[in-house]
Protein backbone atom coordinates (compact mmCIF):
# COMPACT_ATOMS: atom_id res chain seq x y z
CA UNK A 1 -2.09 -18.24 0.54
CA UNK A 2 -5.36 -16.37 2.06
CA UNK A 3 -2.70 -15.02 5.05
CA UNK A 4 -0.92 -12.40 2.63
CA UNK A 5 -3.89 -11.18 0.88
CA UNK A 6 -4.06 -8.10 2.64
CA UNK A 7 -0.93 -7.21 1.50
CA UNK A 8 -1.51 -8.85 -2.24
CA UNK A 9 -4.23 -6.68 -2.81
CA UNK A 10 -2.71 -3.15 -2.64
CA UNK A 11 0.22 -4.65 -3.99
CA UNK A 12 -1.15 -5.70 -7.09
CA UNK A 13 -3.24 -2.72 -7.55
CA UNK A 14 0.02 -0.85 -7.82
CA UNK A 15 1.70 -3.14 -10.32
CA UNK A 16 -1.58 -2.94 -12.27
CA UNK A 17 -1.44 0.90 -12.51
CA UNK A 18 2.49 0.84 -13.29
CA UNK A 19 2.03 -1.89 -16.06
CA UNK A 20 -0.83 -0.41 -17.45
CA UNK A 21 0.70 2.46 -19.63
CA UNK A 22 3.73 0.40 -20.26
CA UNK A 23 1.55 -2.04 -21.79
CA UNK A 24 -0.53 0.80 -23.96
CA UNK A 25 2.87 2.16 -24.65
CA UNK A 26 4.46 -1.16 -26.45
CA UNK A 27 1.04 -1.83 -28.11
CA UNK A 28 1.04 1.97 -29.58
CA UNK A 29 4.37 1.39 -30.51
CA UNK A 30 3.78 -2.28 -32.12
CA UNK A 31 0.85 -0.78 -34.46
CA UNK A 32 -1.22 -3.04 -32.62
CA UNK A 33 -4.70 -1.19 -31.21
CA UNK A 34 -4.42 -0.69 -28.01
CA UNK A 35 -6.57 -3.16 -26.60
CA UNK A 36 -4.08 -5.79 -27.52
CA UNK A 37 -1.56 -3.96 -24.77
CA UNK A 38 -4.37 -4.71 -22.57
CA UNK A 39 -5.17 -8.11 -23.10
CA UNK A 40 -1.50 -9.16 -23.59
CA UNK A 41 -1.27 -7.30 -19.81
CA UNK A 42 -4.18 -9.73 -18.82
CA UNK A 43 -2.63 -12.38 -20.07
CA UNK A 44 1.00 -11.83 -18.67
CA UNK A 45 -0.19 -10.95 -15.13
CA UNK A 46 -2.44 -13.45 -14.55
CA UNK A 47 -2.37 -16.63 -17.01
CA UNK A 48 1.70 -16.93 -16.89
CA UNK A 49 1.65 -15.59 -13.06
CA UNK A 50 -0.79 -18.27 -12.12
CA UNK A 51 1.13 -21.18 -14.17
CA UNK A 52 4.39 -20.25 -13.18
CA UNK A 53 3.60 -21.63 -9.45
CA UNK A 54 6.25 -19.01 -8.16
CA UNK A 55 5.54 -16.71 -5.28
CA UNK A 56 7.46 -13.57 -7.15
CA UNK A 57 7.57 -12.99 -10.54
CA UNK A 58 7.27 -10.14 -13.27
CA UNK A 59 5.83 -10.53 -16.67
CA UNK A 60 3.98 -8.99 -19.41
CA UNK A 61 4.70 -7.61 -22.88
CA UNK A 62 8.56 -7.52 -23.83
CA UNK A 63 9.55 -3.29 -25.04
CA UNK A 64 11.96 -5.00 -27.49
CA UNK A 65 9.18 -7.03 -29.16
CA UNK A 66 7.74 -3.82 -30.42
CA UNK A 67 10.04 -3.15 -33.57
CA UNK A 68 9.54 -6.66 -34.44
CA UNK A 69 6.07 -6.93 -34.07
CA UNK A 70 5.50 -3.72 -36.21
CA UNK A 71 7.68 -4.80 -39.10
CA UNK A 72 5.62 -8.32 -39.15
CA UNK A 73 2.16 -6.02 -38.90
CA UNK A 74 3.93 -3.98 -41.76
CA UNK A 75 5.15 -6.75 -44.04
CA UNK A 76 2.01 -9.01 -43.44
CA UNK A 77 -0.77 -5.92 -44.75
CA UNK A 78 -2.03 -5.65 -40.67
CA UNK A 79 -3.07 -6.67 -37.61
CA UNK A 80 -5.45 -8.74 -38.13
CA UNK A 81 -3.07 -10.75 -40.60
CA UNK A 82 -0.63 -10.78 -38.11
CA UNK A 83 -2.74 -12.45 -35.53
CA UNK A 84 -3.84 -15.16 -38.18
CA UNK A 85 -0.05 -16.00 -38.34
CA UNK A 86 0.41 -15.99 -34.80
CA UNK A 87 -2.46 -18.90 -34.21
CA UNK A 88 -1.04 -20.95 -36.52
CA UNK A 89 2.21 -20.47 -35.14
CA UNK A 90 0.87 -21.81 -31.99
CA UNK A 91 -1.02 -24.46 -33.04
CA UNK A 92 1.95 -25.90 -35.35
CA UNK A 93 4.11 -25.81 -32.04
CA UNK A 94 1.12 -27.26 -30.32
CA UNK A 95 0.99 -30.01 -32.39
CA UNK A 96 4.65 -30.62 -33.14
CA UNK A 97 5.03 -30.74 -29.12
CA UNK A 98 2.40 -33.30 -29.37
CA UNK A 99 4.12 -35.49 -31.85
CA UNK A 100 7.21 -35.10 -30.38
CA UNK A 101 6.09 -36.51 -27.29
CA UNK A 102 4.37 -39.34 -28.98
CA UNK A 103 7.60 -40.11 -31.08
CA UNK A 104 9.82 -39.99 -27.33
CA UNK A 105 6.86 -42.08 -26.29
CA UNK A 106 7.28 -45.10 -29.42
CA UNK A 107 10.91 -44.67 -28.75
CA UNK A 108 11.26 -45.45 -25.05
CA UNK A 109 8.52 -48.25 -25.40
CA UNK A 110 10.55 -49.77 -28.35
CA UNK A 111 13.97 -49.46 -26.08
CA UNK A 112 12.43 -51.14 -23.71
CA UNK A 113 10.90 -53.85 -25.71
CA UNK A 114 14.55 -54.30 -26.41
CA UNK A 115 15.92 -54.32 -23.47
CA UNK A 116 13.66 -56.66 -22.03
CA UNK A 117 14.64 -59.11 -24.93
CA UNK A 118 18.33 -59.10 -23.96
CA UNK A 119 17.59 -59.72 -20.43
CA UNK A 120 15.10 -62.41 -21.24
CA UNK A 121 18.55 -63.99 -23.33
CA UNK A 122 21.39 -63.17 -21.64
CA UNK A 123 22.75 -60.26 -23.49
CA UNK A 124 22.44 -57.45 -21.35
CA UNK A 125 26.14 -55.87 -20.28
């Protein structure tokens, strides 16, 4: 990993200075103040680069989001609205993820339950 840094380095300083306006660009044309293009440049380049464990990749802010994003800044009265709605977004998937996975979790314990019953009599195909 250490071996390539040379070569990361200027690399990323380039992809920094060709996302940066893009990412200005879609937050000017969101509605959103411009330090959310930043952060959500932050956050695409290095959060989801470091979790996606791949050696190339290319994220950041989406252009087509933009028209969406300004219509849900519009229709809920601003930003700061908007980002209320996006939390709880999040957390409901959060915790629906979470119960899911606990539901899977009763499921496949129960199925097993049962399938150790038939075995134990006989009744397993």
């Amino acid at each position: 990993m250490l071996k390539y840094l040379k070569n990361d380095i200027p690399a990323s300083i380039v992809v920094f200075f060709v996302a940066l306006p893009l990412c200005l660009g879609i937050a000017l044309a969101s509605g959103a103040p411009l330090f959310s293009g930043l952060i959500s440049g932050i956050v695409g380049g290095i959060i989801v680069g470091a979790l996606s464990g791949s050696q190339i990749g290319v994220s950041g802010p989406a252009a087509g989001l933009a028209a969406i994003v300004l219509t849900a800044i519009g229709a809920l009265g601003g930003y700061e609205n908007f980002l209320v709605a996006v939390v709880l977004i999040m957390a409901i998937k959060v915790l629906f993820i979470l119960r899911v996975s606990n539901a899977e979790k009763y499921h496949a314990n129960n199925h097993l339950i049962y399938y150790n019953r038939q075995k134990q009599y006989g009744t397993v195909p």
